[in-house]
C-alpha atoms as a PDB file:
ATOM      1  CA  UNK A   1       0.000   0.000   0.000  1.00  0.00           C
ATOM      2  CA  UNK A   2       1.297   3.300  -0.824  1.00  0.00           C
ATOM      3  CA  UNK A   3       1.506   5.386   2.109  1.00  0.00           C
ATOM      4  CA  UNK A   4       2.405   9.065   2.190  1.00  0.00           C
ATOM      5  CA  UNK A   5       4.019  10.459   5.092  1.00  0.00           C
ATOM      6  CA  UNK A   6       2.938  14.281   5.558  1.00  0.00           C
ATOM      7  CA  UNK A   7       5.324  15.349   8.367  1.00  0.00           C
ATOM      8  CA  UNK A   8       4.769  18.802  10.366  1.00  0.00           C
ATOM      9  CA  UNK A   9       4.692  20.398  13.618  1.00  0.00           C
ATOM     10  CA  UNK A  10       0.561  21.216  13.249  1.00  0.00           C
ATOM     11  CA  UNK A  11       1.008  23.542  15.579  1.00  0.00           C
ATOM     12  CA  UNK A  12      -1.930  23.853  14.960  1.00  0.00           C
ATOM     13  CA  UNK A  13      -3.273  21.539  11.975  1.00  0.00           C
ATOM     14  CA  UNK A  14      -5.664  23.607   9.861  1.00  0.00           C
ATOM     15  CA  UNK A  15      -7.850  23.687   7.020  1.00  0.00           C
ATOM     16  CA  UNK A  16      -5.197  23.875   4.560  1.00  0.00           C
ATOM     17  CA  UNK A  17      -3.416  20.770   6.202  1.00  0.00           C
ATOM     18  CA  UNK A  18      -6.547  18.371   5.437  1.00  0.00           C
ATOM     19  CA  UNK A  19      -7.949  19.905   2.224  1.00  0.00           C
ATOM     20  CA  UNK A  20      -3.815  19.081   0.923  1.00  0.00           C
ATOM     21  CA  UNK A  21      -4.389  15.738   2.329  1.00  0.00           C
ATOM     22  CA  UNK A  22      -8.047  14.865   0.755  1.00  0.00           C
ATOM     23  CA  UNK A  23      -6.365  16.336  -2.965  1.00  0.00           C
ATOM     24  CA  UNK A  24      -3.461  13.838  -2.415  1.00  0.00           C
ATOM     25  CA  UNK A  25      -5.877  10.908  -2.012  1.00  0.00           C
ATOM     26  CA  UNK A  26      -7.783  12.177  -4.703  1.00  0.00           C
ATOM     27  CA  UNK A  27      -5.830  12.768  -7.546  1.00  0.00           C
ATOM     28  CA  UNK A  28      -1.887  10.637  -6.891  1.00  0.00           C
ATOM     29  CA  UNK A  29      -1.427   7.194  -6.289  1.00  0.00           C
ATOM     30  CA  UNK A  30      -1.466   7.794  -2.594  1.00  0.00           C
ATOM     31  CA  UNK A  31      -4.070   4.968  -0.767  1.00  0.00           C
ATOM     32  CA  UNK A  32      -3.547   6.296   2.660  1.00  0.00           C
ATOM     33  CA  UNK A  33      -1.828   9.280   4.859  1.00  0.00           C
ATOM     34  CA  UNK A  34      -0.271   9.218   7.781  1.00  0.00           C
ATOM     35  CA  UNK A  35       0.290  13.017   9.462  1.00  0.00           C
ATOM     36  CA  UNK A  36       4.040  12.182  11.490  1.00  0.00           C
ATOM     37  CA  UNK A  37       3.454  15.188  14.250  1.00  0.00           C
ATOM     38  CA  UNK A  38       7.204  16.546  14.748  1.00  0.00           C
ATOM     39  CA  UNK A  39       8.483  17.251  18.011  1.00  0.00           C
ATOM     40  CA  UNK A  40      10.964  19.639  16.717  1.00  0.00           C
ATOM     41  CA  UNK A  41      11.964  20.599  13.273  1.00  0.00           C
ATOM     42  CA  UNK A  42      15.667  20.788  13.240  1.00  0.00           C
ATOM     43  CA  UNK A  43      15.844  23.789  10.463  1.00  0.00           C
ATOM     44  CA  UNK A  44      12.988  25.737  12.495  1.00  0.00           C
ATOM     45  CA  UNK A  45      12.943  27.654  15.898  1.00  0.00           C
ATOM     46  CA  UNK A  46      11.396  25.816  18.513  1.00  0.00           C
ATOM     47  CA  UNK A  47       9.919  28.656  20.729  1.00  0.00           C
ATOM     48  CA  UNK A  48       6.365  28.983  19.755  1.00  0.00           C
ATOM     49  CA  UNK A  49       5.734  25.089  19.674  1.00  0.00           C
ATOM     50  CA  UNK A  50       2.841  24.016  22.233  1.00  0.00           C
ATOM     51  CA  UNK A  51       3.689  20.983  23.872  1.00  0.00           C
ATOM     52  CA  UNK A  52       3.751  17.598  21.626  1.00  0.00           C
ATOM     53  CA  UNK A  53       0.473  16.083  23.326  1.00  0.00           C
ATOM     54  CA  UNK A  54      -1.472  19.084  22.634  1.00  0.00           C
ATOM     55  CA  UNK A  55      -0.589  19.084  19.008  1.00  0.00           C
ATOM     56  CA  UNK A  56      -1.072  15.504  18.647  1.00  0.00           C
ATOM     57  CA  UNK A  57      -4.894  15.584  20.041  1.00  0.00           C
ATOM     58  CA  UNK A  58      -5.471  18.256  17.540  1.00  0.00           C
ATOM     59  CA  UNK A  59      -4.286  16.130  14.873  1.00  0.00           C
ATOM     60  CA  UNK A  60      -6.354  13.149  15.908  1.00  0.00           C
ATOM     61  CA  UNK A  61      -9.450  15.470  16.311  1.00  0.00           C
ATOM     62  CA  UNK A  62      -8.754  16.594  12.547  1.00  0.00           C
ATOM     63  CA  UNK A  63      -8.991  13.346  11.204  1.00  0.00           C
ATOM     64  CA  UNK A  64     -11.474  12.441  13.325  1.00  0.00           C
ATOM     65  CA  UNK A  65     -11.254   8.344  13.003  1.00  0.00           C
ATOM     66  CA  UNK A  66     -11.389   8.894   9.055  1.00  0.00           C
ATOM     67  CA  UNK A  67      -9.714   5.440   7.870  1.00  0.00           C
ATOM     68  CA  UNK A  68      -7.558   6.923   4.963  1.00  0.00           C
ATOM     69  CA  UNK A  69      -5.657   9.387   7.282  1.00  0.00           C
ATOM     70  CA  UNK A  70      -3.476   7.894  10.326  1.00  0.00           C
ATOM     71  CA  UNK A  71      -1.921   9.721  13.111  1.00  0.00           C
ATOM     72  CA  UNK A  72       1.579   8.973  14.323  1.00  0.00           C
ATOM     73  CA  UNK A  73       3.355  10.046  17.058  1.00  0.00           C
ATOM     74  CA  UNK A  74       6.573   8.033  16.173  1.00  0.00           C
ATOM     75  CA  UNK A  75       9.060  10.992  16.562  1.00  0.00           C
ATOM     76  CA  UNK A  76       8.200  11.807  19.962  1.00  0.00           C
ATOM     77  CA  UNK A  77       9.697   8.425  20.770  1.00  0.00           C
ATOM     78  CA  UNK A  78      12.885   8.716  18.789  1.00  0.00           C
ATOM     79  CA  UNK A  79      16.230  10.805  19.088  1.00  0.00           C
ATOM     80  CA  UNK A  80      15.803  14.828  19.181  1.00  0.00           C
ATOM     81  CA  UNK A  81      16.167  16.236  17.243  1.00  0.00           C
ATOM     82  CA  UNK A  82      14.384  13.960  14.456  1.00  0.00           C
ATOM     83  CA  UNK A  83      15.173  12.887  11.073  1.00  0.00           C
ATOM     84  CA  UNK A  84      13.304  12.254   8.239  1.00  0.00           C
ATOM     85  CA  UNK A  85      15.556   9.454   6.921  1.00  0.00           C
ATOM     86  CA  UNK A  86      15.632   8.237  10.292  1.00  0.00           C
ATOM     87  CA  UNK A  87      11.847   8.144  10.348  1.00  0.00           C
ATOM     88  CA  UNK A  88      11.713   6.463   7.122  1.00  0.00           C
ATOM     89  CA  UNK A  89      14.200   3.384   8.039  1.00  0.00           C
ATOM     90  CA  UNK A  90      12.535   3.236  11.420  1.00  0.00           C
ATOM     91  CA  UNK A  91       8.672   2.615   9.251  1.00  0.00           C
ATOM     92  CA  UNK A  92      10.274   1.143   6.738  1.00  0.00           C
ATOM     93  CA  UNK A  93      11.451  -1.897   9.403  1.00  0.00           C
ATOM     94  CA  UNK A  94       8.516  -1.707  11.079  1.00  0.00           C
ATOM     95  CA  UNK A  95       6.009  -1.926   8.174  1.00  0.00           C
ATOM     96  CA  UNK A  96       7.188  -4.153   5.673  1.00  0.00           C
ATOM     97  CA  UNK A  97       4.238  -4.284   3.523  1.00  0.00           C
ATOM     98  CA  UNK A  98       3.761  -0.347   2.913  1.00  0.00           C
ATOM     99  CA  UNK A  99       5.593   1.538   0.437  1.00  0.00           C
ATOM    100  CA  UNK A 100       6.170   4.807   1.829  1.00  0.00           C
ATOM    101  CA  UNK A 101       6.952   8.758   0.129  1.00  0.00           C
ATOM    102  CA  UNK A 102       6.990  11.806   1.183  1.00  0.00           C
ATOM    103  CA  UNK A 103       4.607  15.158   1.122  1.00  0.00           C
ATOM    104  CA  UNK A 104       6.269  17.900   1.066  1.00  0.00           C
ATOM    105  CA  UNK A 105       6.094  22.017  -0.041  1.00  0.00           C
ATOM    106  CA  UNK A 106       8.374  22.611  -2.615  1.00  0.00           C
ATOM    107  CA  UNK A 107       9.643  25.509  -0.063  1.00  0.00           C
ATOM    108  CA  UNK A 108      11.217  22.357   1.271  1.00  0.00           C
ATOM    109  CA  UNK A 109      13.317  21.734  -2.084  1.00  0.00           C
ATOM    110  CA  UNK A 110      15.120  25.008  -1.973  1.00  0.00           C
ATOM    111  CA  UNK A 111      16.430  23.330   1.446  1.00  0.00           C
ATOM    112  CA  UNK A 112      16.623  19.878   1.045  1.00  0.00           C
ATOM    113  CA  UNK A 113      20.238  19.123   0.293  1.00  0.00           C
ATOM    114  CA  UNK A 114      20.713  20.109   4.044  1.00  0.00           C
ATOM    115  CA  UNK A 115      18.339  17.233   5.435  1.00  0.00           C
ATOM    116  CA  UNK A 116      20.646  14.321   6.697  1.00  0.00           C
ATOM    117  CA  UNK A 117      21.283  11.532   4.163  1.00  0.00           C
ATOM    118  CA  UNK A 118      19.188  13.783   1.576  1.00  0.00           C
ATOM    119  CA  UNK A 119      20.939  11.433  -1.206  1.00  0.00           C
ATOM    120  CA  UNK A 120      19.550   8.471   0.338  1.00  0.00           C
ATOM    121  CA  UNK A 121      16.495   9.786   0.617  1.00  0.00           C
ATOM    122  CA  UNK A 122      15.478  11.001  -3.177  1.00  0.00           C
ATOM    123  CA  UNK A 123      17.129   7.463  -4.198  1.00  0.00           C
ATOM    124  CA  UNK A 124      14.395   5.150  -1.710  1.00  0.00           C
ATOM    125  CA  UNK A 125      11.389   7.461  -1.049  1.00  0.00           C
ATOM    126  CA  UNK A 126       9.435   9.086  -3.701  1.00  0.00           C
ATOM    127  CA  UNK A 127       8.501  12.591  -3.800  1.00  0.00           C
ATOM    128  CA  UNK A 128       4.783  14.506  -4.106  1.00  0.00           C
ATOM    129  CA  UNK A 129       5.566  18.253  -4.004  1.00  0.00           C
ATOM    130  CA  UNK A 130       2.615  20.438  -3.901  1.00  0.00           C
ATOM    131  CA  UNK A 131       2.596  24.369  -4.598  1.00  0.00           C
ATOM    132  CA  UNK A 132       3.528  26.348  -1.611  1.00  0.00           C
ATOM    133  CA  UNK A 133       3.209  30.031  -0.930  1.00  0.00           C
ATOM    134  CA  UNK A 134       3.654  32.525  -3.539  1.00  0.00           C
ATOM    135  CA  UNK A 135       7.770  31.340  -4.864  1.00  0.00           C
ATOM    136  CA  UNK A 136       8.475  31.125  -8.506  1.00  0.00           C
ATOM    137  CA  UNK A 137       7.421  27.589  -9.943  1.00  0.00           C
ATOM    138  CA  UNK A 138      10.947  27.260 -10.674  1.00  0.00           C
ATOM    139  CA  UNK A 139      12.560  23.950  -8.992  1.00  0.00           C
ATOM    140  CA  UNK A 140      15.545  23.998  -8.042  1.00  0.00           C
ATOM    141  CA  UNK A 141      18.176  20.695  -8.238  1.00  0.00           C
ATOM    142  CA  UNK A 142      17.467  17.197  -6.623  1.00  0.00           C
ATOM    143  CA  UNK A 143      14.684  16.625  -8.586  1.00  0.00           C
ATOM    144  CA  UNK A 144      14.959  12.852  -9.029  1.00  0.00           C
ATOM    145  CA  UNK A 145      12.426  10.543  -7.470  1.00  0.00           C
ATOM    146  CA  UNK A 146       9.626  13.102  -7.348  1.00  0.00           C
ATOM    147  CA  UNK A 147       6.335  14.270  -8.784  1.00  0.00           C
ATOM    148  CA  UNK A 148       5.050  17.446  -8.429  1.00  0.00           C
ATOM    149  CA  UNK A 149       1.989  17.954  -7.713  1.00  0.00           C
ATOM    150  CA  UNK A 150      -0.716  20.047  -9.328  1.00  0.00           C
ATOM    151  CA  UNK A 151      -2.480  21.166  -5.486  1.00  0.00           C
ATOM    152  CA  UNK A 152      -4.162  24.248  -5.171  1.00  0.00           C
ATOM    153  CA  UNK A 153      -2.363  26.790  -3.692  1.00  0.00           C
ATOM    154  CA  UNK A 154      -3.822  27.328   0.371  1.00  0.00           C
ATOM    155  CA  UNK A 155      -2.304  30.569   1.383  1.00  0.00           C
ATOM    156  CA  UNK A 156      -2.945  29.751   5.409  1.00  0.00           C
ATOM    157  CA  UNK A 157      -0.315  28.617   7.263  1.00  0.00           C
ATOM    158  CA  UNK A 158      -0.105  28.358  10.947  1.00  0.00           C
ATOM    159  CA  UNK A 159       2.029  30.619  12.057  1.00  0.00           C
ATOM    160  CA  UNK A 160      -1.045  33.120  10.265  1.00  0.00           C
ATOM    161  CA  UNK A 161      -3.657  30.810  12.747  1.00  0.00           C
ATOM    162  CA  UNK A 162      -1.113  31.925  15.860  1.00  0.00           C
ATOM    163  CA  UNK A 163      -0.814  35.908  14.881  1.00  0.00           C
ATOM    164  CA  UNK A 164      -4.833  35.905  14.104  1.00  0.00           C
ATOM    165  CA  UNK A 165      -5.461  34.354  17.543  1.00  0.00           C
ATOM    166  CA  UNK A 166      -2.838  36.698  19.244  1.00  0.00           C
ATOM    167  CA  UNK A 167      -4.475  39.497  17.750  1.00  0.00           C
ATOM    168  CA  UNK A 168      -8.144  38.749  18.971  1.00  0.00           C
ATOM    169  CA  UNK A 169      -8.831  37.932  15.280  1.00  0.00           C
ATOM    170  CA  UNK A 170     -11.692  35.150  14.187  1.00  0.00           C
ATOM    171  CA  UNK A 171     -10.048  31.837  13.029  1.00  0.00           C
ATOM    172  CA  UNK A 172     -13.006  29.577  13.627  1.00  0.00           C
ATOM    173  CA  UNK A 173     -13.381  28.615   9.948  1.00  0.00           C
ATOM    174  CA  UNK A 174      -9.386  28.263   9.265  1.00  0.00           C
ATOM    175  CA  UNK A 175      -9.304  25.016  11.662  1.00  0.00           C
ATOM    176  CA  UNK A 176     -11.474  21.873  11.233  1.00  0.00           C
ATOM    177  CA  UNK A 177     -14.484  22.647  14.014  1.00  0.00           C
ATOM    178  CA  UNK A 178     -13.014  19.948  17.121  1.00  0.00           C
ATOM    179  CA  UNK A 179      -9.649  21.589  16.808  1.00  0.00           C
ATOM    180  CA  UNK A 180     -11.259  25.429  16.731  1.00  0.00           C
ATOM    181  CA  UNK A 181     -13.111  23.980  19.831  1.00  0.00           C
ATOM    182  CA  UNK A 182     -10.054  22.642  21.425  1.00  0.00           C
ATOM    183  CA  UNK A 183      -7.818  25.606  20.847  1.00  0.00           C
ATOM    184  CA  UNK A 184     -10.928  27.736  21.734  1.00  0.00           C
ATOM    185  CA  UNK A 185     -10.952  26.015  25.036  1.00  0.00           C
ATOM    186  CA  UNK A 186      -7.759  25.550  25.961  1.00  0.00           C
ATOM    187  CA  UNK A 187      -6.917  29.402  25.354  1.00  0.00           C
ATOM    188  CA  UNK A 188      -3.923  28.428  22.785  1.00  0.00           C
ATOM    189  CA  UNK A 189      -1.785  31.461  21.230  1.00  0.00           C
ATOM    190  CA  UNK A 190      -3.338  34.233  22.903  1.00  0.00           C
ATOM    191  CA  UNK A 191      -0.022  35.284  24.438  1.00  0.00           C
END
């Protein structure tokens, strides 16, 4: 089964997130998704990061028991900070029977020769690259191993979600409804 792995803090997970995921389903080879919740990107600050449980029960309240989307929590459990190849071998052993490839913004490309073992990586694990932000379609090198991916473009990103909230703004529509509840409730972002 061919299994893409759509890594990301989710801090929070928002309507972008899951409409990216439903397209992938729809419209690449993809059968099912599981979101890998990051404890700590090592190429991003980690100072406005809520705690790893909080960000994982938003993820599972996103998906909310769909059967095409899984939820893992497999980096909290592994070296800090994590690895994507890492990851990979780790599933890879685990789950014998799934292929797995990546999701990823092709913001990531323009970085990914600094990810550890990137080499090994583009040789095992196949690529989907969907449109991110407003960068020239231009890709740059290390394009081996990869589609890309025809998404619509979702200009939200969380770190918008975090500012909105901080600012007393209205984000109730930007986050599927469980996860606008829990952040709601839980007063997230408002410092």
């Amino acid at each position: 089964m061919l299994t893409g792995l759509f890594f990301g803090s989710f801090n929070p997970i928002h309507i972008g997130h899951m409409a990216l995921a439903e397209y992938m389903l729809g419209f690449t080879p993809i059968e099912q998704i599981w979101f890998v919740v990051s404890p700590h990107n090592p190429l991003k600050k980690k100072e406005s990061l809520l705690a790893d449980h909080h960000r994982l029960e938003m993820v599972h309240l996103a998906v909310d028991h769909d059967p095409r989307f899984r939820v893992s929590d497999i980096e909290f459990r592994m070296p800090q900070p994590s690895y994507t190849i890492d990851t990979l071998t780790y599933l890879e052993e685990k789950y014998p029977d799934r292929k797995f490839s990546l999701i990823i913004g092709s913001d990531n490309l323009e970085t990914f020769h600094k990810w550890k073992n990137a080499s090994k990586i583009i040789e095992k694990y196949h690529r989907f690259v969907y449109p991110r932000h407003s960068e020239s379609d231009e890709i740059p090198s290390l394009t081996e191993n990869l589609s890309l991916v025809n998404a619509p473009r979702i200009e939200i990103s969380s770190s918008f979600i975090r500012q909105a909230i901080k600012e007393g703004k209205s984000i109730r529509y930007f986050l599927p409804e469980k996860v606008f509840k829990y952040v709601d409730e839980m007063n997230f972002y408002k410092k």
